[in-house]
Protein backbone atom coordinates (compact mmCIF):
# COMPACT_ATOMS: atom_id res chain seq x y z
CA UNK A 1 -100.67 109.76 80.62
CA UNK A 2 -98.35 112.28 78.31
CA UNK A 3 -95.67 110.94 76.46
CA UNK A 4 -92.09 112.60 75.16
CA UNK A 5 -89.61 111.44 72.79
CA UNK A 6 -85.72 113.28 72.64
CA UNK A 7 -84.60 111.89 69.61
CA UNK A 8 -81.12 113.07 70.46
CA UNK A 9 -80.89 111.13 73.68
CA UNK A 10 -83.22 108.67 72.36
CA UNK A 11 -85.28 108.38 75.55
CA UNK A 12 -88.70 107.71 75.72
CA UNK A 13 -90.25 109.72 79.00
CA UNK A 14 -93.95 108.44 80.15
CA UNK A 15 -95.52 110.68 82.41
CA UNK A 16 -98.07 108.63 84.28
CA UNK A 17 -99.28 111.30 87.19
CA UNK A 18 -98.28 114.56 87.91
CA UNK A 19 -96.63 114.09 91.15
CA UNK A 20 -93.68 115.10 92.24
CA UNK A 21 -90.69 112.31 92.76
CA UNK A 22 -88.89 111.46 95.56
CA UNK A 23 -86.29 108.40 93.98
CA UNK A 24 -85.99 106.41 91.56
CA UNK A 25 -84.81 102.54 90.45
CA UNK A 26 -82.83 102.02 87.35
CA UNK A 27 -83.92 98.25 85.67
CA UNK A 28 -81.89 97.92 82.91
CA UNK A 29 -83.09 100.88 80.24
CA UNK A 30 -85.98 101.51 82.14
CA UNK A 31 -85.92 104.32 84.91
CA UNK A 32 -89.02 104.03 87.18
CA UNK A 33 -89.43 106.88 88.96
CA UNK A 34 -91.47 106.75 92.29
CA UNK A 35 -93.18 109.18 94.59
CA UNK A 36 -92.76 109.20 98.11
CA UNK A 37 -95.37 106.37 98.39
CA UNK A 38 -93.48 104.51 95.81
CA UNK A 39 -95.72 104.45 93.81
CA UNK A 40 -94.47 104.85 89.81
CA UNK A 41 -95.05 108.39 88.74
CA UNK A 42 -92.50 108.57 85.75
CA UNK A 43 -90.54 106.10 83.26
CA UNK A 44 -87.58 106.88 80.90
CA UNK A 45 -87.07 103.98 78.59
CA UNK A 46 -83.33 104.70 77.17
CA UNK A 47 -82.38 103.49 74.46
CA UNK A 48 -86.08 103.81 73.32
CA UNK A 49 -85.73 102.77 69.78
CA UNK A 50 -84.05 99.82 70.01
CA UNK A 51 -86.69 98.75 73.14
CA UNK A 52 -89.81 100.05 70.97
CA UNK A 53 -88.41 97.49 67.54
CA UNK A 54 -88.27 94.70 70.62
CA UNK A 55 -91.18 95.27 71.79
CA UNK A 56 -93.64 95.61 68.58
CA UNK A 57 -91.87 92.20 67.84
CA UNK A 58 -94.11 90.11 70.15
CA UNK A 59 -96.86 92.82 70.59
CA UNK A 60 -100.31 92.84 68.59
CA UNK A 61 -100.14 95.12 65.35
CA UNK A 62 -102.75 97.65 66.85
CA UNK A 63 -100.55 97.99 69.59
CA UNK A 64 -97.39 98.20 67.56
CA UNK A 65 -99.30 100.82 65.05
CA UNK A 66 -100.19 102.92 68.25
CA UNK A 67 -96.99 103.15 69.98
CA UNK A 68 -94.92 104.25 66.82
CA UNK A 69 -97.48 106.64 66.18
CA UNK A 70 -96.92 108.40 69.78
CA UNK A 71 -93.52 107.81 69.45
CA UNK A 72 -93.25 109.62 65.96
CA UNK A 73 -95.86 112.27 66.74
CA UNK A 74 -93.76 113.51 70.26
């Protein structure tokens, strides 16, 4: 799984296979991005900030620690 942050668009892309996609389903600021199996190949979390400070709210610290680490480090 790679990970990429554009801090200009403020999207969050998680590659989770290298497979080329055929569609994809917008759910609120999530993009999931299918192959032809639909099966999830790709994510784009817009808005990523504002979904990461949601999401560390409720998650465990070591969790919290290791996403804004990825997310600062990309």
């Amino acid at each position: 799984m790679e990970y990429k942050y554009d801090p200009d668009a403020d999207v969050l892309a998680v590659f989770l296979r290298k497979e080329p996609f055929s569609h994809a389903q917008e759910m609120g600021d999530i993009v999931v991005h299918f192959d032809k199996n639909d099966k999830p190949v790709y994510l784009e979390i817009l808005n990523a900030n504002r979904f990461l400070s949601r999401a560390t709210q409720v998650l465990p610290t070591a969790i919290q620690k290791a996403i804004l680490r990825r997310t600062h480090a990309a």
